[in-house]
Each structure stands twice: as C-alpha cells, then as structure tokens.
Protein backbone atom coordinates (compact mmCIF):
# COMPACT_ATOMS: atom_id res chain seq x y z
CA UNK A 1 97.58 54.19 117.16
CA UNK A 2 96.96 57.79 116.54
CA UNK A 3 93.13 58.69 116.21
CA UNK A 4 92.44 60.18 112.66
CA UNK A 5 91.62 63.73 113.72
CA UNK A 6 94.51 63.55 115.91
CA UNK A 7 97.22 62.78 112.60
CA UNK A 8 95.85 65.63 111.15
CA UNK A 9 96.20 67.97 113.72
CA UNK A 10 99.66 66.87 114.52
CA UNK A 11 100.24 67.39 110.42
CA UNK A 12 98.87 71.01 110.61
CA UNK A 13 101.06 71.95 113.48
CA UNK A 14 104.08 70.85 111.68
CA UNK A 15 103.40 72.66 108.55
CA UNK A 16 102.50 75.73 110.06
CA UNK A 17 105.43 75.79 112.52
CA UNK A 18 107.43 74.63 109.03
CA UNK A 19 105.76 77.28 106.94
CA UNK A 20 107.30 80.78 107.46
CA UNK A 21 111.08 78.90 107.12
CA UNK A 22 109.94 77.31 104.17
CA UNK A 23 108.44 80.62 102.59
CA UNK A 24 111.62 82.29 103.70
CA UNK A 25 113.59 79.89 102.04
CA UNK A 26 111.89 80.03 98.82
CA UNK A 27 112.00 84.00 98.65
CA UNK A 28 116.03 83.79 99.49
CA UNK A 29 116.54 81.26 96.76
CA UNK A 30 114.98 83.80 94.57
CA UNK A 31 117.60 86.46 95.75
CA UNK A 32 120.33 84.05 95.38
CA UNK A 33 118.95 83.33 91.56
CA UNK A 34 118.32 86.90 90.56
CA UNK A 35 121.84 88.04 92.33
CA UNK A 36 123.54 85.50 90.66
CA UNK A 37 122.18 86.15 87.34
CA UNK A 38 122.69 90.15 87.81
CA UNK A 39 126.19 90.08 89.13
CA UNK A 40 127.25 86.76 86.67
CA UNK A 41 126.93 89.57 83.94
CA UNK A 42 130.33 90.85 85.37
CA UNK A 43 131.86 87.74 84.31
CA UNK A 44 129.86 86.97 80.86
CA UNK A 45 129.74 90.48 79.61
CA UNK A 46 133.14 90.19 78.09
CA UNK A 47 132.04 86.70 76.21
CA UNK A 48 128.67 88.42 75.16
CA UNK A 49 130.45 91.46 73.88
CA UNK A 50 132.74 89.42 71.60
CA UNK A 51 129.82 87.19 70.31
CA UNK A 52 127.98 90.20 69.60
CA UNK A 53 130.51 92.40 68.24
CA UNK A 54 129.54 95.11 71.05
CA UNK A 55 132.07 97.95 72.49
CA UNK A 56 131.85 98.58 76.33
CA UNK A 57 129.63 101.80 75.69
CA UNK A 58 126.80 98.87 74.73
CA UNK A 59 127.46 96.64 77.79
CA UNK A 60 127.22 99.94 80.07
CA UNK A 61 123.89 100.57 78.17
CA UNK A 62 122.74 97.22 78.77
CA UNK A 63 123.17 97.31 82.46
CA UNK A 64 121.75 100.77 82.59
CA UNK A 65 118.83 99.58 80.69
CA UNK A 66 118.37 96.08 83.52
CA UNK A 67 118.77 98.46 86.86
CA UNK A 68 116.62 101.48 85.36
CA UNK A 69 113.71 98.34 84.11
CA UNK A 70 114.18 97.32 87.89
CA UNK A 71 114.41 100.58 89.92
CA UNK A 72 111.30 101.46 88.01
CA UNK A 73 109.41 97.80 88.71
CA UNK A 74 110.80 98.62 92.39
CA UNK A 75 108.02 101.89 93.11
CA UNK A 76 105.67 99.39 92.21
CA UNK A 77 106.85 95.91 94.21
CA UNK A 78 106.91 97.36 97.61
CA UNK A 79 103.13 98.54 97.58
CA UNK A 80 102.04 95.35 94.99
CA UNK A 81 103.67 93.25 98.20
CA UNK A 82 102.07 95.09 101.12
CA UNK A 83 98.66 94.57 99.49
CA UNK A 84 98.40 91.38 96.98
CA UNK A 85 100.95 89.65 99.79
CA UNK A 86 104.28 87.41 98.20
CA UNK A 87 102.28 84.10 97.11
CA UNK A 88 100.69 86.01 94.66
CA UNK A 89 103.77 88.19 93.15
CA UNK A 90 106.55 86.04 93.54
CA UNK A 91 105.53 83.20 91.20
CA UNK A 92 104.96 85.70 88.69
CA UNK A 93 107.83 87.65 89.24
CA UNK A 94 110.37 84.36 88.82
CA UNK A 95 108.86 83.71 85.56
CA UNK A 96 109.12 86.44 84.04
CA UNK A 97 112.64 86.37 85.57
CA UNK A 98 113.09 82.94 83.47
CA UNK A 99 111.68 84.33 80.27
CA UNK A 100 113.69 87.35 80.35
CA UNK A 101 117.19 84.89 80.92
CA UNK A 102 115.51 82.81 77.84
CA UNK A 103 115.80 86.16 75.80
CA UNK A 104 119.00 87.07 76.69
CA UNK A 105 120.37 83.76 76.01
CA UNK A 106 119.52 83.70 72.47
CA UNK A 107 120.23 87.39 71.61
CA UNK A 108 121.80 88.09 68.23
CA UNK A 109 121.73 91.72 68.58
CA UNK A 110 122.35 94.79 71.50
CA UNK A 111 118.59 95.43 70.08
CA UNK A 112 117.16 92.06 71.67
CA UNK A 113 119.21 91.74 74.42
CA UNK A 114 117.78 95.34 75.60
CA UNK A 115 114.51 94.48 75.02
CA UNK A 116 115.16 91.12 77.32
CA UNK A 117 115.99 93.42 80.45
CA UNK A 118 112.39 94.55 80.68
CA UNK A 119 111.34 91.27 82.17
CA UNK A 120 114.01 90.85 83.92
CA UNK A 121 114.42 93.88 85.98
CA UNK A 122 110.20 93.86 86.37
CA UNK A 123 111.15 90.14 87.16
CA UNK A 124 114.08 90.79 89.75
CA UNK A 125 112.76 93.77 91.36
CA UNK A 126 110.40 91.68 93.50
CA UNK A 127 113.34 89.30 94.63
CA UNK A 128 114.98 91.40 97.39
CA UNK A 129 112.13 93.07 98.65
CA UNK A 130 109.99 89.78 98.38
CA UNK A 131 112.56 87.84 100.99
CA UNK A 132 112.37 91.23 102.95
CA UNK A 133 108.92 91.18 103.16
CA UNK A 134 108.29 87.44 103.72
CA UNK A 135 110.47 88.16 106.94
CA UNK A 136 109.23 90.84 107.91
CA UNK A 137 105.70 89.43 107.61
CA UNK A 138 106.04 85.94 109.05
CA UNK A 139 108.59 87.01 111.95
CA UNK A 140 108.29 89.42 114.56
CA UNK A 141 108.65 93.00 113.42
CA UNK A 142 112.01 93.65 115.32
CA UNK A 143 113.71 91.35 113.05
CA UNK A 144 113.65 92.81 110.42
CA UNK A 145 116.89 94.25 109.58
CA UNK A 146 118.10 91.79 110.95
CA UNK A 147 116.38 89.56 108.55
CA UNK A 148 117.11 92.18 105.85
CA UNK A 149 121.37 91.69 106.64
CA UNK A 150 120.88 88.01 106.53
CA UNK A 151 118.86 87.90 102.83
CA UNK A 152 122.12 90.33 101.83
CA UNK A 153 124.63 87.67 103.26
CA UNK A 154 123.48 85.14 101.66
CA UNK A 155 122.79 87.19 98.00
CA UNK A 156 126.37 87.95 98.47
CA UNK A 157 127.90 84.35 99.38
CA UNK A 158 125.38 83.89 96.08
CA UNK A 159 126.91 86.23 93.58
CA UNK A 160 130.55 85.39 94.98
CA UNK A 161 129.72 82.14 94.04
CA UNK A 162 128.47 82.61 90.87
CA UNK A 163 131.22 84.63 89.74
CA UNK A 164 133.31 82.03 90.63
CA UNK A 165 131.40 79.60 88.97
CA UNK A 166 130.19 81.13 86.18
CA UNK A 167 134.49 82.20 85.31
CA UNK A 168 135.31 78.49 85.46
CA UNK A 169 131.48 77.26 83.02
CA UNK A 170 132.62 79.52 80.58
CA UNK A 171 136.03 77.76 80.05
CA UNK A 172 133.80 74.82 78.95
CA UNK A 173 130.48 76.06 77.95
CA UNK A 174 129.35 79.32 75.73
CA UNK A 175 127.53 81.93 77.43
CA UNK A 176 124.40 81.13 75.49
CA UNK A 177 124.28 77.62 77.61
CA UNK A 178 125.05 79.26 81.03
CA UNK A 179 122.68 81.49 80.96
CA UNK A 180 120.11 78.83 79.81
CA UNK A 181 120.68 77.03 82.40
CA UNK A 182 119.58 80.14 84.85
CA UNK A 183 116.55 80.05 83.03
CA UNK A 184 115.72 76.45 83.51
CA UNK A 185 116.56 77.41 87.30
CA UNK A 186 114.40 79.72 87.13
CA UNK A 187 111.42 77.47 85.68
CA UNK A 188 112.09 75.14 88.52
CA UNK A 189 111.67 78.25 91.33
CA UNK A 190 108.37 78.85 89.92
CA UNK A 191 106.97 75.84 89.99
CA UNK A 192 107.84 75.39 94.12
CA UNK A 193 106.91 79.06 94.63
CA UNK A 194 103.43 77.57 93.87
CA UNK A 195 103.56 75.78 97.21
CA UNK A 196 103.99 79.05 99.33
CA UNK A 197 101.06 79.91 101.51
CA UNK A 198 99.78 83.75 103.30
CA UNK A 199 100.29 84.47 106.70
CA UNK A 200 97.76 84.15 109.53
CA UNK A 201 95.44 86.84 109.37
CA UNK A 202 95.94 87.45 105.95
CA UNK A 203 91.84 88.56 105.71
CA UNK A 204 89.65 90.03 102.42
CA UNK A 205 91.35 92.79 102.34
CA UNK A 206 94.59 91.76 100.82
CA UNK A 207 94.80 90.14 97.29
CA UNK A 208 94.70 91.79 94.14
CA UNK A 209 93.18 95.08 94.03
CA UNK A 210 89.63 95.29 92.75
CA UNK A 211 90.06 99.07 91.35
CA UNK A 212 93.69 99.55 89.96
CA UNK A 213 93.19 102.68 89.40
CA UNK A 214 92.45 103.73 93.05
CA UNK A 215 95.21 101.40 94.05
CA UNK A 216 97.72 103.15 91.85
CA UNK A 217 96.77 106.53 93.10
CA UNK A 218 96.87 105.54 97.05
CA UNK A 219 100.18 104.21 95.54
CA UNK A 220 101.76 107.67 94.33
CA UNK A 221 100.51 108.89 97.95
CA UNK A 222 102.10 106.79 99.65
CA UNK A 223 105.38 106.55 97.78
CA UNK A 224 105.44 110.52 98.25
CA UNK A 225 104.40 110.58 101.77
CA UNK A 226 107.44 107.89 102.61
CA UNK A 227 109.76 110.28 100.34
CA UNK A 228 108.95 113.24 102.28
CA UNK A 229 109.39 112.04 105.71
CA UNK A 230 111.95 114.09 107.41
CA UNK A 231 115.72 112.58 106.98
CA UNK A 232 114.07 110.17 104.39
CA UNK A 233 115.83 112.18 101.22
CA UNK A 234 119.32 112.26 102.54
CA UNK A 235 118.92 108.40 103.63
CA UNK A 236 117.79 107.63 100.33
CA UNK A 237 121.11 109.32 98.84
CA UNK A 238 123.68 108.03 101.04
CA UNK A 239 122.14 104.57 100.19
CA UNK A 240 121.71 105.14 96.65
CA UNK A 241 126.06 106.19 96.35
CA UNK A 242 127.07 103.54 98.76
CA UNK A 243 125.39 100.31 96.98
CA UNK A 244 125.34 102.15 93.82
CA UNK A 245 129.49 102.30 93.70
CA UNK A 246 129.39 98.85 94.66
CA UNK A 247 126.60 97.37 92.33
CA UNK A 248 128.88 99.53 89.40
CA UNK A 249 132.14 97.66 90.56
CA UNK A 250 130.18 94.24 91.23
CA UNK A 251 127.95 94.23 88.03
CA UNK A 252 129.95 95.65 85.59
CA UNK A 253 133.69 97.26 86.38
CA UNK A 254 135.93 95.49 88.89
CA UNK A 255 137.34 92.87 86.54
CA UNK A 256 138.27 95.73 83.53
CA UNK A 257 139.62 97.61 86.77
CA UNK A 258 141.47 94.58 87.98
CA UNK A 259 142.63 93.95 84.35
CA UNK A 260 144.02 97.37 84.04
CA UNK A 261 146.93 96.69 86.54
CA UNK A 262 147.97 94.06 84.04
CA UNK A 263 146.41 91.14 85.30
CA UNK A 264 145.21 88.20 82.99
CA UNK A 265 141.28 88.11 82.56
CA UNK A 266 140.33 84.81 84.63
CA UNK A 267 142.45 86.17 87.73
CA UNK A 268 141.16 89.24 87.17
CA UNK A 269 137.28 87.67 87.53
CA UNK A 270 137.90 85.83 90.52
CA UNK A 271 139.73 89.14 92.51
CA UNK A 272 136.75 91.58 91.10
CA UNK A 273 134.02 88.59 92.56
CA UNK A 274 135.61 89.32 96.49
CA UNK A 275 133.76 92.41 96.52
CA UNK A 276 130.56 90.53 96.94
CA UNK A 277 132.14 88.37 99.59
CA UNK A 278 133.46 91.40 101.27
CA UNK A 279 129.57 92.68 101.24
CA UNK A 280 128.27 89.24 102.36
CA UNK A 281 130.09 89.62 105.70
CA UNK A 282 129.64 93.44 105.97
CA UNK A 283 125.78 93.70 105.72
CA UNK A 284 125.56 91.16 109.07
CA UNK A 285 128.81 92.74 110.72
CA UNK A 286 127.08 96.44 110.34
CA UNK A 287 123.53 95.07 111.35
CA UNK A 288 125.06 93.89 114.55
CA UNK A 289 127.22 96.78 115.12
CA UNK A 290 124.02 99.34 114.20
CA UNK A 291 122.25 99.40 117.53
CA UNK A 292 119.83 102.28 117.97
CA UNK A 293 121.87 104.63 116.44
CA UNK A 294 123.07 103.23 112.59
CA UNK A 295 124.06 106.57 111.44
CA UNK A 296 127.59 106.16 112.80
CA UNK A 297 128.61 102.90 111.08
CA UNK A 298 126.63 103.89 108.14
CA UNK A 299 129.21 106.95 108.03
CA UNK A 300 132.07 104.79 108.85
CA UNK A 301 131.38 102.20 105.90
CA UNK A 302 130.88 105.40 103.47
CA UNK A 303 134.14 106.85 104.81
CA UNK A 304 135.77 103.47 104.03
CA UNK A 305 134.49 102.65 100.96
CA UNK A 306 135.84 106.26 99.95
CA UNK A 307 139.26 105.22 101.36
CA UNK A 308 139.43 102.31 99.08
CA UNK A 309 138.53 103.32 95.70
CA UNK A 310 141.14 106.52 96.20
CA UNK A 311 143.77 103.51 97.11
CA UNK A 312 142.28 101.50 93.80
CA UNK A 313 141.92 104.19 91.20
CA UNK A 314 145.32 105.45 92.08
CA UNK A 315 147.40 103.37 90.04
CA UNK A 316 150.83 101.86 90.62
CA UNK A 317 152.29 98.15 91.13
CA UNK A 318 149.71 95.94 92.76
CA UNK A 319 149.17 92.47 92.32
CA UNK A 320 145.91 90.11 92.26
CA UNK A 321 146.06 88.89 95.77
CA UNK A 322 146.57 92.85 97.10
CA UNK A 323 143.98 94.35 94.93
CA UNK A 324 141.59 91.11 96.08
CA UNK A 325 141.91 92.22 99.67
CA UNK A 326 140.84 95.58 98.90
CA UNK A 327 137.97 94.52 96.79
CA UNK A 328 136.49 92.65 99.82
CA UNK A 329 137.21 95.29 102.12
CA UNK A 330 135.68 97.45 99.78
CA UNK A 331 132.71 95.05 99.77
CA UNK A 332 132.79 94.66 103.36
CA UNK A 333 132.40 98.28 103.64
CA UNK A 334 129.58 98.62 101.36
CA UNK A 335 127.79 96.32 103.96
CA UNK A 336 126.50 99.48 105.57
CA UNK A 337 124.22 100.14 102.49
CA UNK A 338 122.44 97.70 104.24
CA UNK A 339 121.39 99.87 107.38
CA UNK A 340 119.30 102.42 104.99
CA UNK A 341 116.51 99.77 104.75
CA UNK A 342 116.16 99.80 108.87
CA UNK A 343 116.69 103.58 109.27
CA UNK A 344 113.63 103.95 105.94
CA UNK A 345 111.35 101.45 108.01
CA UNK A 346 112.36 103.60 111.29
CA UNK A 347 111.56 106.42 109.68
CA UNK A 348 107.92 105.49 107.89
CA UNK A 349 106.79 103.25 109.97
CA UNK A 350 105.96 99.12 110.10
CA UNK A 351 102.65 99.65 108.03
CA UNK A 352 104.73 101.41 105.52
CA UNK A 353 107.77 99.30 105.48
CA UNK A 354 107.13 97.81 101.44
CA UNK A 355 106.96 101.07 100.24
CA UNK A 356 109.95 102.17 101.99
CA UNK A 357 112.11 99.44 101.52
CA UNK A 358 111.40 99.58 97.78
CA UNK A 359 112.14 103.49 97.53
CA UNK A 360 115.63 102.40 99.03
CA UNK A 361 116.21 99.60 96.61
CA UNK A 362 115.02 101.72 93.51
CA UNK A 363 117.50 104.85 94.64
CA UNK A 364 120.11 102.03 95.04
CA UNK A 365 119.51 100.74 91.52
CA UNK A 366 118.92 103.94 89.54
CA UNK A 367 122.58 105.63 90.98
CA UNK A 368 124.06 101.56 90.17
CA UNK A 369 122.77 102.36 86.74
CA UNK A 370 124.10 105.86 86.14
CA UNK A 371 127.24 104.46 87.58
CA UNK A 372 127.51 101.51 85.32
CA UNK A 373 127.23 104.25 81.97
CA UNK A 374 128.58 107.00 82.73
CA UNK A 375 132.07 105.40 83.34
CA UNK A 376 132.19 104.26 79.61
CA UNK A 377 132.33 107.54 78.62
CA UNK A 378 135.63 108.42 79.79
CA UNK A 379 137.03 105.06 78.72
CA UNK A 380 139.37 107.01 76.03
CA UNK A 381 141.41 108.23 79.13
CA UNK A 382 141.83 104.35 80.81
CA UNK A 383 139.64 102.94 83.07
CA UNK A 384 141.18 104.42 86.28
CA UNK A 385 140.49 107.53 84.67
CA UNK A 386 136.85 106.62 83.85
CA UNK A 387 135.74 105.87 87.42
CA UNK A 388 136.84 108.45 89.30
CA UNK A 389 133.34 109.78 89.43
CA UNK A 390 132.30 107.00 91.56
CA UNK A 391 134.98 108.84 94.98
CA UNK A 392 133.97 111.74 94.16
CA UNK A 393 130.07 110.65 94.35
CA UNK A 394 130.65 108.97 97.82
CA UNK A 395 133.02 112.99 98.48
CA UNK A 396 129.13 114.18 97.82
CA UNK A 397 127.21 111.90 100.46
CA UNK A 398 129.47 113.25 103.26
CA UNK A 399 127.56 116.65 103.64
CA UNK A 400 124.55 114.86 103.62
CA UNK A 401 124.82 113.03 106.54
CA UNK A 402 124.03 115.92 108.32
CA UNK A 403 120.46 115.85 107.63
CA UNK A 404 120.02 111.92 108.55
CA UNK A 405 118.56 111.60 112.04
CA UNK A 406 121.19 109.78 114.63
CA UNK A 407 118.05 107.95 116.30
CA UNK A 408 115.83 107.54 113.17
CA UNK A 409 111.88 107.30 114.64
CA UNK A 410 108.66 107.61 113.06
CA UNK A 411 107.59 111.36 113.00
C-alpha cells in the first residue's frame, strides 16, 4: 500500500507533467471556438442579411467593425499576457466572447449587431495569441513557431469544419439558434478555463498590474520599440496583405466569389470553406520548410497566393470542384502568413515575444478589415470586379521584401 505522502506526491507529478498539455489544450479549444465563430460568419452572413433586411455594404461594415474591435484589443493582449499571464485573461476573454455571440444572436438591427462586435473582437483577440503564449511559456522557447503553425492547423481544420457544419445547421436550424449554441460553447470554455494553472516560476511580479497607468505607458514603449526594430515594418506588411487577402476571402467573400461563376449557394459554401483547409496544411508545411532563413518561402507563398487570385478573379467557365482546388491552394499558400510571427519574435526578442506576436496579429486583422469593406464598394461592377484590389495589394508587398532581413536576429 502506498504511504500517504507518497499518493500525493505521485498525484503532483502527474498533474504537473499533465499541466502544460492540458493548458495548451484549453487555449487551442479557444482558437478553434473563436475561429469557428469568425469564419462561420462566411456562411451565416447571407441568412443574417435576409433576416435583417441588410445589403452587403452592412455585412462588409460588420466585419470591419469585429476585426478593427479585435486588431485594436490585440495592442493590448500581447503585453496584458506577458504580464497578468493566460489564467488570468483567458477566462475573461471567453466570456466576453460568449456574451458578445449572445448579442449577435438576438440582433434585430445592423445597430445591435455592431455594437455586439465590441466584445467579441476584445473577446477573440486574446484567443490566438493566448494558445501562442501558453506554448511558448510552458514549452521550450525553440518551439515556438512551431507551436504557433500547429495552433493555425488546427484553427484551420476548425473553421473548415465549421463552415461545413454550420452550411448543413442552417438547412435545419435559423441562424439565431446556431449562433446560440456558440455561445453556450462558449459558457462551457469558461467554466474549464477556471481549472488552468501559471507556470513554474511564475513569481510576484506577474499578475495584474498595481499602477495601470504606468503599465499602459511601459505598454506604448514597448509596442513602439517592437515596431521600430529594423525589418519589423516591412514584416508587419507582408503579413498584414498575405492573411489579410485570406481572412477577406475566408470571412466574408469566397462564397459570393464562388457564386459568381454560377454556382448554387450551398456548393458554393462548401468550395469557399477549402481555403481554410488549404491554410490548415500550409501554416505546418511552411513552418517545416522555414529553416533559418523564412524569408524565401514567405516570398514563395506571397508569389502564389498572387498567382491564384489573378487565375480566380479572371473569369471564364470553371466549375465547383476546379475553383475548390484553387481555394485550398490559395489557402495553402496563405500558410506562410504564418512565418511573420517567428521572424517578429526573431526580430524583438523572447522577452518581447507577446508584444510582437500581437503587433502581427493586429496588422493581420486591421488590412482583413479594410479588405472585407472596401470590396463592397465596387460591387456595382460584379464581384470579380470588386476584389481586384486584394492582387494588386499582394503586387504592393513584393517591393517590400527587400527590406525584410533573410536571417531575421535580434538587433
């Protein structure tokens, strides 16, 4: 029989050998929640529109409003992470996540359901760079873009998913009860999120501030000390037009551009949802292929993506399963996005890896919301018409890749 002391000890070593997986896991279920909520609105957009009596100027508005809320939350998550730690924030941050899905499911007006993407983006912005963190926190520091590419596999397996899922619900459900039924997901995060734990070593010094205001300022220092780091500008750009064109496509465009080739709407949901599946593969694929030197897949996948939306926005005879396959290749390409998170912690440093990481995802989210608007428009002209700003974006990023280090280090 096992002495008293000795149970417990044995009990101790399990949990803590259990606990970074199981704080992991809870910060990538999270990512899969907020993912598929964000990238679901592809697919219920068109039901919320009708219910609503909205145009497609509104629902770019509306998705402009959620990534500008969250880009904005995101200069704030990053350095709220490295110092009050994920235990703290991400409880928080998935209930206000479930409140904001509460308001959105009973909208009545474009007035509400804007006012619902405040807690939502503030909500979702600590999802992504929460898993980040937790791995980068409770594994060994040269895992972590690899960690990074596997959180952004899985968010994209996620959102495939839900498109899929969420196309086939509404055939039997409204949208009101879908997106309920994210909320009461979300409800049910929260409550395990209470059973995460800190890190060893997590000492005094980390928690909730004890003088905002001094943590706020050190926080504008250190956002614009990470910002001006040599090659940090022109990382933050490429980043911001690669992930941006796809989060545009993903969130809000690929099923009216699927639909424009003449293809019925449920067909045309399921083809537009294999650009997240083509990004789930991508972000590990480029990880792996990265090396030392990312800049020259990062290039490649920019080049590609390119390729693909000249092929798509060129118009002609192409079916579902065609335009499908270049969806997910154009997904797959976008994987490289991915690689500006490890060149921005290169480049700042491990100490300043939260406030780098969430300059990336904020630039990400504030070109995905320009590139969600602007598009509608130009809708007069067609929708092939209407998105040819997003090649011609991607033409920019080119030149700048002359500026981004080949062997990004700390200077």
């Amino acid at each position: 029989m096992l002495h008293p002391v000795g149970s417990m000890l044995m009990q101790t070593r399990v949990l803590t050998a259990c606990q970074p997986w199981f704080n992991w896991a809870l910060s990538v279920f999270f990512v899969i929640l907020v993912f598929g909520f964000q990238t679901g609105y592809a697919i219920t957009n068109g039901d919320i529109a009708s219910s609503l009596s909205l145009d497609m100027a509104d629902i770019g508005l509306v998705g402009f409003a959620y990534t500008w809320c969250f880009a904005v939350s995101q200069l704030l998550s990053g350095a709220l992470l490295d110092r009050v730690g994920a235990r703290r924030l991400l409880p928080l941050a998935c209930a206000l996540l479930a409140f904001g899905a509460t308001l959105v499911a009973s909208a009545t007006n474009l007035t509400t359901l804007l006012l619902a993407q405040l807690p939502l983006g503030l909500g979702a912005s600590f999802a992504f760079i929460g898993a980040g963190f937790v791995g980068g926190v409770w594994f060994a520091p040269e895992r972590y873009g690899v960690m990074f590419a596997w959180v952004q596999f899985v968010a994209s397996i996620a959102a495939f998913l839900s498109q899929i899922t969420l196309t086939q619900s509404l055939v039997a459900w409204s949208w009101h009860a879908v997106i309920y039924s994210l909320a009461a997901a979300a409800v049910g995060l929260t409550l395990l999120m209470l059973l995460m734990r800190d890190p060893p070593g997590w000492n005094s010094n980390h928690g909730w501030p004890h003088e905002p205001r001094v943590f706020l300022r050190q926080m504008v220092i250190d956002l614009i000390h990470v910002a001006r780091v040599p090659g940090m500008p022109s990382n933050l750009f490429i980043g911001a037009v690669s992930f941006g064109s796809m989060l545009a496509l993903g969130v809000v465009w690929a099923p009216r551009l699927v639909e424009a080739y003449g293809i019925a709407q449920q067909p045309a949901r399921i083809a537009a949802a294999c650009c997240w599946l083509g990004m789930a593969f991508g972000a590990p694929l480029f990880a792996r292929c990265a090396g030392s030197n990312p800049k020259k897949p990062l290039l490649i996948g920019v080049l590609l993506q390119l390729a693909i939306l000249v092929v798509l926005l060129e118009g002609g005879a192409i079916t579902a399963v065609p335009l499908a396959l270049l969806l997910f290749t154009f997904g797959l390409a976008a994987g490289a996005s991915m690689l500006c998170f490890s060149i921005a912690c290169m480049l700042a440093g491990p100490d300043k890896a939260g406030v780098a990481s969430a300059l990336v995802n904020g630039s990400q989210f504030v070109m995905g919301g320009l590139m969600m608007m602007l598009p509608a428009r130009w809708m007069g002209s067609g929708v092939l018409v209407a998105l040819t700003g997003l090649p011609l974006l991607l033409l920019a990023a080119l030149p700048v890749f002359i500026w981004l280090p080949a062997r990004p280090q700390r200077s």
